[in-house]
C-alpha atoms as a PDB file:
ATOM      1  CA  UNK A   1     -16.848  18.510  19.889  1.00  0.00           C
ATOM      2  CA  UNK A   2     -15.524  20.545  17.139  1.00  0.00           C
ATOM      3  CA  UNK A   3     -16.286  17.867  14.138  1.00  0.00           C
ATOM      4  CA  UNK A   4     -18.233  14.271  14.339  1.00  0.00           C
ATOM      5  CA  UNK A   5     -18.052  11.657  11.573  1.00  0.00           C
ATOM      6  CA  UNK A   6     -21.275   8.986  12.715  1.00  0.00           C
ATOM      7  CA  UNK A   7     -21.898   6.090  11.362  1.00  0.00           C
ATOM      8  CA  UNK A   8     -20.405   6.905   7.874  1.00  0.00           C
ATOM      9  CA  UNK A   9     -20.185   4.534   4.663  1.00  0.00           C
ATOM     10  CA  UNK A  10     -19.464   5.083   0.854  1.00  0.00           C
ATOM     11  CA  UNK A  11     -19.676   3.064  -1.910  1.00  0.00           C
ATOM     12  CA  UNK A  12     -18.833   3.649  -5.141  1.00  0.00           C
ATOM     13  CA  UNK A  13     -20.359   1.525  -8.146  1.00  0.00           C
ATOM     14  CA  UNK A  14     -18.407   1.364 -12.132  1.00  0.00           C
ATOM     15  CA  UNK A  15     -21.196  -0.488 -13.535  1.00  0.00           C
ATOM     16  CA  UNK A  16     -24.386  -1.904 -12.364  1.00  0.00           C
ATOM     17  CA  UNK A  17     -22.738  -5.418 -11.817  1.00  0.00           C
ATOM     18  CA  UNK A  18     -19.353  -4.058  -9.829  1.00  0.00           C
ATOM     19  CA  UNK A  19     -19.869  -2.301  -6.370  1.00  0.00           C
ATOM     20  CA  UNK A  20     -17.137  -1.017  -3.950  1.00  0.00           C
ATOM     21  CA  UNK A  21     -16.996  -0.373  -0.821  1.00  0.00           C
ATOM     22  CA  UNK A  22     -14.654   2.222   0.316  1.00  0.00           C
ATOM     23  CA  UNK A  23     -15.914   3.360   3.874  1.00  0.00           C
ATOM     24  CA  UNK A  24     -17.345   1.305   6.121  1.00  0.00           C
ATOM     25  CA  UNK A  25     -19.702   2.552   9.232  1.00  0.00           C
ATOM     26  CA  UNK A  26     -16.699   4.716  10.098  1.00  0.00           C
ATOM     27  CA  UNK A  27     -17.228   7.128  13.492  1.00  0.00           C
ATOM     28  CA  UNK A  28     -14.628  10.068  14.333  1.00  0.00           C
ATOM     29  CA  UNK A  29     -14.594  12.561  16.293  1.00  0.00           C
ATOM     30  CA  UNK A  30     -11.715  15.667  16.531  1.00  0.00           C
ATOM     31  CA  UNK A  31     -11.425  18.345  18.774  1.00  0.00           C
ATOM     32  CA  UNK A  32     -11.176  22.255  17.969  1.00  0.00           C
ATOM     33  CA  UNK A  33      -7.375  22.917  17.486  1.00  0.00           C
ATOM     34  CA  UNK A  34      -6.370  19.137  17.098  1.00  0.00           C
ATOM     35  CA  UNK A  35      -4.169  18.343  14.614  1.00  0.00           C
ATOM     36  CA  UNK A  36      -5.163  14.565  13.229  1.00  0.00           C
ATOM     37  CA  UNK A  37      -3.384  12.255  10.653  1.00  0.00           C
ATOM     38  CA  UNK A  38      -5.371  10.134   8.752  1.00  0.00           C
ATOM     39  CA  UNK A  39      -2.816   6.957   7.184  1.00  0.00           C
ATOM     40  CA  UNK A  40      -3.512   3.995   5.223  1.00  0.00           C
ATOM     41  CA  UNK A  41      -2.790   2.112   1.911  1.00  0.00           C
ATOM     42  CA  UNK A  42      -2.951   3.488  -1.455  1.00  0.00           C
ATOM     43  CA  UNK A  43      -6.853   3.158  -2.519  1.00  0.00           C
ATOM     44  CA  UNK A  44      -8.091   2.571   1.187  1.00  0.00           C
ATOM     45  CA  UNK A  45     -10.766   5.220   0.840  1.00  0.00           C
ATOM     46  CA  UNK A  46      -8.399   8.465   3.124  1.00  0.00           C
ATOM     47  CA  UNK A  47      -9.251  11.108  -0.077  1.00  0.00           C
ATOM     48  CA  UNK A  48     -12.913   9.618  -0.216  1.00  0.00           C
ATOM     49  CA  UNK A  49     -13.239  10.479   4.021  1.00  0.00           C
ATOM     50  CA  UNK A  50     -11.133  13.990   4.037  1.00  0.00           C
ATOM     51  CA  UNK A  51     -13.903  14.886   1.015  1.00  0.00           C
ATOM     52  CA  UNK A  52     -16.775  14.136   3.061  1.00  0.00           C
ATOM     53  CA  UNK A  53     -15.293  15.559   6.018  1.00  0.00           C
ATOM     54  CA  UNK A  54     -15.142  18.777   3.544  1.00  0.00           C
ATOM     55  CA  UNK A  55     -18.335  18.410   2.232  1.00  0.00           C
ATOM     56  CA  UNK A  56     -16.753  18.213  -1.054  1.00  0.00           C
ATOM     57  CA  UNK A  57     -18.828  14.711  -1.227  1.00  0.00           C
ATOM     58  CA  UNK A  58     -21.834  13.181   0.486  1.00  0.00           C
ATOM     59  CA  UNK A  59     -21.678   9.506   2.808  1.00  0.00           C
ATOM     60  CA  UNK A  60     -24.152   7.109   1.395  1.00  0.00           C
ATOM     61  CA  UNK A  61     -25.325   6.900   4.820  1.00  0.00           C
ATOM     62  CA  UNK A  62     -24.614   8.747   7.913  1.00  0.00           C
ATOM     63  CA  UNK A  63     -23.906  11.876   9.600  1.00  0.00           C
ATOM     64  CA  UNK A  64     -21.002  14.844   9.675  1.00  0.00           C
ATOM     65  CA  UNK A  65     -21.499  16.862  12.225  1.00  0.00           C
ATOM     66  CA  UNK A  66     -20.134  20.369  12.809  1.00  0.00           C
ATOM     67  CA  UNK A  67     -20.065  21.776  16.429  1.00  0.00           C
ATOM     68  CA  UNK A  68     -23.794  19.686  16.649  1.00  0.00           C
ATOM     69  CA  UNK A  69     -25.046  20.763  13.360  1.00  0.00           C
ATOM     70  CA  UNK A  70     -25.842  18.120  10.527  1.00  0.00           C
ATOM     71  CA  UNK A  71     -24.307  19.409   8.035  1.00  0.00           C
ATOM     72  CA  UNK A  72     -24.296  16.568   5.393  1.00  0.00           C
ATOM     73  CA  UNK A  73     -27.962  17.734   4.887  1.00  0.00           C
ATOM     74  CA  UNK A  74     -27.247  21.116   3.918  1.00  0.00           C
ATOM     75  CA  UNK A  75     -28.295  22.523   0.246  1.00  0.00           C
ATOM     76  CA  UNK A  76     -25.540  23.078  -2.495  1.00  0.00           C
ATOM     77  CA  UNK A  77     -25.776  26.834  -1.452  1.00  0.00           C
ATOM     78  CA  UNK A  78     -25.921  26.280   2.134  1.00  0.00           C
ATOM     79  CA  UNK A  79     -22.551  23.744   1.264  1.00  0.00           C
ATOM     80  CA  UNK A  80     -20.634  26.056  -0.787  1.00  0.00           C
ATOM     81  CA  UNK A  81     -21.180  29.379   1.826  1.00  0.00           C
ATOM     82  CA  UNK A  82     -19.857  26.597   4.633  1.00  0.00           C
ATOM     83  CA  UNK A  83     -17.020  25.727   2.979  1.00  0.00           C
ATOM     84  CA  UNK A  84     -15.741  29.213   2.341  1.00  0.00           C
ATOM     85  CA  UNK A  85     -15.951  30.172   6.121  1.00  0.00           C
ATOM     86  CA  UNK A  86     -15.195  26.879   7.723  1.00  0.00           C
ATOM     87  CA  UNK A  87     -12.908  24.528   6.082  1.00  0.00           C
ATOM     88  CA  UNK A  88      -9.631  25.544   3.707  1.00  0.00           C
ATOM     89  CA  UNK A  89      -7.926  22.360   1.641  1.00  0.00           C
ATOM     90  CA  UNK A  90      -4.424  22.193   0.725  1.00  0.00           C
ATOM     91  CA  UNK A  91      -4.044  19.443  -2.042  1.00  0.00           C
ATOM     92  CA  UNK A  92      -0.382  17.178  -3.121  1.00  0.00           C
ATOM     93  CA  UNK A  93      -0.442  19.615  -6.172  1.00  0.00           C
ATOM     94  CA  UNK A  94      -0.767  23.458  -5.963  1.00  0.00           C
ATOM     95  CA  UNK A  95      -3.518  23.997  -8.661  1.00  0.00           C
ATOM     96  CA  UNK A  96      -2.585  27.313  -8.630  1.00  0.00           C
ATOM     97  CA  UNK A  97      -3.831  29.253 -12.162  1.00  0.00           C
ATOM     98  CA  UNK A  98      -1.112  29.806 -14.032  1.00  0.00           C
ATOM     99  CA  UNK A  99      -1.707  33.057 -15.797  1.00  0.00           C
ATOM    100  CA  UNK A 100      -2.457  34.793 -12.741  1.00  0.00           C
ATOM    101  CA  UNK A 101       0.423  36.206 -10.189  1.00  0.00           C
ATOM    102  CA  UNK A 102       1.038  34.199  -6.586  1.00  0.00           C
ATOM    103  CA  UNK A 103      -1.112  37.616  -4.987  1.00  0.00           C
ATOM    104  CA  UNK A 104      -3.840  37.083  -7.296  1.00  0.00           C
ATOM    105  CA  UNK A 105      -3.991  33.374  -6.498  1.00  0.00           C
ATOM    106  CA  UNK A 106      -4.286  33.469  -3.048  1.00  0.00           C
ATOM    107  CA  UNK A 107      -7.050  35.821  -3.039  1.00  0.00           C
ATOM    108  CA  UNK A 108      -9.353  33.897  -5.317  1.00  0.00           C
ATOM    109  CA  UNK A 109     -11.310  32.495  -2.555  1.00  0.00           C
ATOM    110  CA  UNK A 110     -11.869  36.469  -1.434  1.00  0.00           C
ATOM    111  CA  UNK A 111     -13.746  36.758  -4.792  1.00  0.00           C
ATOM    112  CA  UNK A 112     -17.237  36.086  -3.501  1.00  0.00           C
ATOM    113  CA  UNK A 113     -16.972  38.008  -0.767  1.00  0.00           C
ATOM    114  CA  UNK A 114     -19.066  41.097  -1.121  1.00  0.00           C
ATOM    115  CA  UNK A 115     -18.916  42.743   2.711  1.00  0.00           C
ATOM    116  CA  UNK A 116     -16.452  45.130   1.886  1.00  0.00           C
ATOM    117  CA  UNK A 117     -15.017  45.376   5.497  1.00  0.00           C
ATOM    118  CA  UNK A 118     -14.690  41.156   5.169  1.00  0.00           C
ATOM    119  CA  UNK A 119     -12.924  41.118   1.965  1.00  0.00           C
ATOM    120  CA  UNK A 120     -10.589  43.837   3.151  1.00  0.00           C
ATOM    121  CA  UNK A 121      -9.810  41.896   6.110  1.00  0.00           C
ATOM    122  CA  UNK A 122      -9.452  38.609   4.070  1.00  0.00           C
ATOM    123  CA  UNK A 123      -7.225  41.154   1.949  1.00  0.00           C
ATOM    124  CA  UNK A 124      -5.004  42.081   5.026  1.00  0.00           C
ATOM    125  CA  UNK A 125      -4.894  38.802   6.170  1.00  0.00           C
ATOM    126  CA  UNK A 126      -3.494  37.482   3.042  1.00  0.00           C
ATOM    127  CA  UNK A 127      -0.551  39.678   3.264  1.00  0.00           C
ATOM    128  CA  UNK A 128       0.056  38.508   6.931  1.00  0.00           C
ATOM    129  CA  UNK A 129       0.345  35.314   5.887  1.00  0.00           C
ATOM    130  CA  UNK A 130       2.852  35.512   2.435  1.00  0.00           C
ATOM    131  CA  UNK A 131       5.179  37.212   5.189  1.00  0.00           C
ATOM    132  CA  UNK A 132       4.596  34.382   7.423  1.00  0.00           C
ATOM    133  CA  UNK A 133       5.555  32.082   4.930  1.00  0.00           C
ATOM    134  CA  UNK A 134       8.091  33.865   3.320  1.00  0.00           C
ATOM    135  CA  UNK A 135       7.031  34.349   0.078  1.00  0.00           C
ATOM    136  CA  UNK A 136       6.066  38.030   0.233  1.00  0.00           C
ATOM    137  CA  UNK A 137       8.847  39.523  -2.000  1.00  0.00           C
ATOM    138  CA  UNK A 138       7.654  36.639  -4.272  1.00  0.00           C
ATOM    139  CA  UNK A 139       3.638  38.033  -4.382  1.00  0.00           C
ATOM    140  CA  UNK A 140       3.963  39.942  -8.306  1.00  0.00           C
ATOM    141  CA  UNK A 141       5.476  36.661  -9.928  1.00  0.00           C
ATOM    142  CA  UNK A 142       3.388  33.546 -11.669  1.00  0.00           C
ATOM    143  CA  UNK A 143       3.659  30.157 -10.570  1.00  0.00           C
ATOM    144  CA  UNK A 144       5.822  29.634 -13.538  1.00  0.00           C
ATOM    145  CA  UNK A 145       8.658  31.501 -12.059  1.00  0.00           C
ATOM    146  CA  UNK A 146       8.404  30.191  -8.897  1.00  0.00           C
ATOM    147  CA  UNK A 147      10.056  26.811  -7.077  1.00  0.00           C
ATOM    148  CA  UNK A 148       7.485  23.786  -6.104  1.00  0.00           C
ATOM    149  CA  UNK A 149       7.958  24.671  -2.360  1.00  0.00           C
ATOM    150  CA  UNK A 150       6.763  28.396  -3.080  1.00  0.00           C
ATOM    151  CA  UNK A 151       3.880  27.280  -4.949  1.00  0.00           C
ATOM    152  CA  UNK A 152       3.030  24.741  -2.327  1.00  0.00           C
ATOM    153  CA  UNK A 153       3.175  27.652   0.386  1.00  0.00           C
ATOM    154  CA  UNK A 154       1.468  30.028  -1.530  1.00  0.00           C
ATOM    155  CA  UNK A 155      -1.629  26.795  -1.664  1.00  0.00           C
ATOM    156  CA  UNK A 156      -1.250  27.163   2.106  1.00  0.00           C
ATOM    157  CA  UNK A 157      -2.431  30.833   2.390  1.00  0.00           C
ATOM    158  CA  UNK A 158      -4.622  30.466  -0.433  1.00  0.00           C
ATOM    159  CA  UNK A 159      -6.250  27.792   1.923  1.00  0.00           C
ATOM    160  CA  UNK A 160      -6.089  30.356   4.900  1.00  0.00           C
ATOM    161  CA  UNK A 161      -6.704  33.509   3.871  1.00  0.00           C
ATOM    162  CA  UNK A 162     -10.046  33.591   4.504  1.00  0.00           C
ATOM    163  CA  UNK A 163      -9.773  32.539   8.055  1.00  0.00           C
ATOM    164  CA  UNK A 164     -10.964  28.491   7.993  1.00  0.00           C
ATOM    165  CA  UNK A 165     -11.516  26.413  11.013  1.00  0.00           C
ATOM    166  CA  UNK A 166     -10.665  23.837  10.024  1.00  0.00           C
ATOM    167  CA  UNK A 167      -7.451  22.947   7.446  1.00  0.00           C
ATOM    168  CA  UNK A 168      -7.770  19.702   5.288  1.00  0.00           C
ATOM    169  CA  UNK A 169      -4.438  18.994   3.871  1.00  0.00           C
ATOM    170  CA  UNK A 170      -4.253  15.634   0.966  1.00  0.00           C
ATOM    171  CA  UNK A 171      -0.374  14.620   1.054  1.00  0.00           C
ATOM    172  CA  UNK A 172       0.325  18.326   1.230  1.00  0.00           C
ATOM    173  CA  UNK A 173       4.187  17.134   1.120  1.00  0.00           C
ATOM    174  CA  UNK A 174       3.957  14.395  -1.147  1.00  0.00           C
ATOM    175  CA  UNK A 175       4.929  16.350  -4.479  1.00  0.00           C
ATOM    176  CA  UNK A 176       8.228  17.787  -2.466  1.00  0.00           C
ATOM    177  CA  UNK A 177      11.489  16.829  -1.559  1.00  0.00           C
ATOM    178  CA  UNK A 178      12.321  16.229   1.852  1.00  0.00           C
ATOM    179  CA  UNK A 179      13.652  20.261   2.663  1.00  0.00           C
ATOM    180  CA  UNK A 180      10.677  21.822   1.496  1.00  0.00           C
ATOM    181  CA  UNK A 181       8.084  19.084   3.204  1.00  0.00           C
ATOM    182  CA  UNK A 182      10.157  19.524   6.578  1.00  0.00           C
ATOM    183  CA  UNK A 183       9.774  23.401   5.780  1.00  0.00           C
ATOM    184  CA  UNK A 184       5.352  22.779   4.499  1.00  0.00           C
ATOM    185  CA  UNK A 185       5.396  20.677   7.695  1.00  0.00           C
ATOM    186  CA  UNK A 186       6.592  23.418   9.814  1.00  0.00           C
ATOM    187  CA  UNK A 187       4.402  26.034   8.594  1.00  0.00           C
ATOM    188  CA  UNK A 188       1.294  24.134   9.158  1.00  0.00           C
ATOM    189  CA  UNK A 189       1.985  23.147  12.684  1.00  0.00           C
ATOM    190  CA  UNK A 190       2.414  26.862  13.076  1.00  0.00           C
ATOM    191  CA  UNK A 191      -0.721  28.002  12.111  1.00  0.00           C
ATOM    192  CA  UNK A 192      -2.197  25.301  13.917  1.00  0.00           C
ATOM    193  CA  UNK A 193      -1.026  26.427  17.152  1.00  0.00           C
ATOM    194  CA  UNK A 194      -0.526  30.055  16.623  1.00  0.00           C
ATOM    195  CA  UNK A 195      -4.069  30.465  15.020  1.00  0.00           C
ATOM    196  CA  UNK A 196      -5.787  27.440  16.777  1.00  0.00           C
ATOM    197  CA  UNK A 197      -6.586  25.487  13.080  1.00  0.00           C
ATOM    198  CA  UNK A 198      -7.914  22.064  13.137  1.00  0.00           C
ATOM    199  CA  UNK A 199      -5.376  20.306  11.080  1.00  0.00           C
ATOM    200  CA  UNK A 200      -6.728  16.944   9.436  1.00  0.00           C
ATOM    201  CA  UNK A 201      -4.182  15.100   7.112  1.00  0.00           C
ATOM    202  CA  UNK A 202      -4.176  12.525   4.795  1.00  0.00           C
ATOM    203  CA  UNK A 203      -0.579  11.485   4.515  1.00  0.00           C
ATOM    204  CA  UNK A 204       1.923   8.293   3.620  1.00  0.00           C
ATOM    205  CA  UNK A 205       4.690  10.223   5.320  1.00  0.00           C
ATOM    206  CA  UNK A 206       4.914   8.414   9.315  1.00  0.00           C
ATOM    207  CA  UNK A 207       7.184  11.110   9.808  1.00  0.00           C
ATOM    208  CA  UNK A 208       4.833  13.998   9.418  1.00  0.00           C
ATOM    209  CA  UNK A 209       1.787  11.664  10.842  1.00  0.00           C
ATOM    210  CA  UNK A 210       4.190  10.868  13.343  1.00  0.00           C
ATOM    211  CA  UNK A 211       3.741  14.710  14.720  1.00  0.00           C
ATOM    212  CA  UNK A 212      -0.311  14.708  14.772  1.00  0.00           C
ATOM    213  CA  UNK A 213      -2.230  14.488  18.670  1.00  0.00           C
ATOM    214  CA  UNK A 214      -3.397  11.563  16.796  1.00  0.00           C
ATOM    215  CA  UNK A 215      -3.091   9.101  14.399  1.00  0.00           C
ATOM    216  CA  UNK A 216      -6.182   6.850  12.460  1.00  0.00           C
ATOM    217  CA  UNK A 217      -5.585   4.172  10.221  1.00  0.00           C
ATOM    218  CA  UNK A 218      -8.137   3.619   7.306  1.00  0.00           C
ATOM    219  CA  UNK A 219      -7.925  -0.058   6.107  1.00  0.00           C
ATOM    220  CA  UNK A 220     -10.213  -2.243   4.070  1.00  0.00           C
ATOM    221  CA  UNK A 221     -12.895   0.508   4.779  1.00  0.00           C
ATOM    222  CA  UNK A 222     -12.559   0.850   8.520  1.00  0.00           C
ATOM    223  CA  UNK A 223     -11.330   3.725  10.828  1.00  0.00           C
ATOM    224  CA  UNK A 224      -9.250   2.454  13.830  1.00  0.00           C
ATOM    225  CA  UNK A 225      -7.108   4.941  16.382  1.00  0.00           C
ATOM    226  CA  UNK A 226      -3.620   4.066  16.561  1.00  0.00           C
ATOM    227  CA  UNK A 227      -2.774   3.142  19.708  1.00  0.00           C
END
C-alpha cells in the first residue's frame, strides 16, 4: 500500500473552554497511481486531512504511513526533505510570486536542490511539462500578464517538477470557470496516468470527484467510502 491513514483524529481548541473536533479515528488507505476524491461540507475537516496526509500538519493521535514507514514521526528536517521528493500540492489559488516570471516560479521548489545532475533534471523536466500544459511560449511573462487558467497550470508543474509521488490538489478548480477547470481537470488525469501520480483531491465539484477510482465522504469528522 502506497499511503495509510490509521486511526487518525484532530482537534483543534480557540480557547481553553472551546474544543473541536474535526477528524475523528479516520483510517484510509490509497493505492500507488490511484486517483482519490475526498468530498464533504464546507468546514468538515477535508483541508485539515489532505494537510496531514502532506505532512503539512500532525494528527493528535495516530499514524500516516508511507509505503510502511511512519512518517508522522519524522523530524522537521526529515519532514521538509520528504515533502520535496514525495508529495507536490496544488492549492484553489496559484500563490505564485508575483515579481518573478511563470519559469522562475515553477522552479522554486528546484532551489534546494544542490546535486547538480538532480536540479538539471528537475530543470529539464520543468520544460517538459510547460509544453505539456501549454504554457511554454508563456514561460518569460509574470503572473500579472497571464489568465487565471495559466496561472493555475503553471501551479500544476510547479507542483510536479520535481517529480512527486504523490499530487495533493485543494479545490484545484474552484477559483475557475467551468472551461479552464474541464481543461485543469484534464491535465491532471493526464499526469496521473501518463506518469503514474497518486492524485488525492479535496473538491465540492461531483463532477470532477465524479472521475476519481474513488470517492470518500468526510462528515461530522468521519471518513466513509462512497459506495
Amino acid at each position: 500500500m502506497l499511503l495509510s491513514l490509521k486511526n487518525i483524529s484532530k482537534s483543534y481548541s480557540s480557547n481553553a473552554t472551546e474544543h473541536r473536533q474535526v477528524l475523528s479515528d479516520i483510517n484510509l488507505e490509497i493505492k500507488e497511481g490511484y486517483r482519490v476524491a475526498i468530498v464533504g461540507p464546507s468546514g468538515s475537516g477535508k483541508t485539515t486531512l489532505l494537510n496531514i496526509i502532506g505532512t503539512l500538519d500532525k494528527p493528535d493521535q495516530g499514524q500516516v504511513l508511507y509505503r510502511e514507514e511512519d512518517i508522522s514521526q519524522l523530524d522537521n528536517q526529515q519532514l521538509a526533505s520528504f515533502r520535496s521528493q514525495v508529495i507536490g500540492f496544488v492549492f484553489q489559488h496559484h500563490y505564485l510570486l508575483p515579481q518573478c516570471t511563470l519559469w522562475e516560479n515553477i522552479l522554486i521548489p528546484t532551489l534546494p536542490i544542490r546535486d547538480r545532475a538532480l536540479k538539471n533534471q528537475s530543470t529539464d523536466r520543468g520544460k517538459e511539462l510547460l509544453k505539456r500544459t501549454g504554457i511554454w511560449a508563456q514561460r518569460h511573462q509574470k503572473p500579472g500578464e497571464l489568465s487565471g487558467g495559466e496561472c493555475q497550470r503553471a501551479a500544476v508543474v510547479r507542483a510536479l517538477v520535481n517529480s512527486p509521488t504523490i499530487l495533493l490538489a485543494d479545490e484545484p478548480t474552484g477559483a475557475l470557470d467551468q472551461r479552464n477547470s474541464e481543461m485543469l481537470a484534464e491535465i491532471l488525469f493526464e499526469f496521473n496516468q501518463s506518469d503514474k501520480i497518486t492524485l488525492i483531491m479535496v473538491t465540492h465539484d461531483m463532477s470532477l470527484a465524479a472521475k476519481a477510482d474513488e470517492i470518500y465522504i468526510l462528515k461530522d469528522g468521519n471518513l466513509a467510502l462512497q459506495n
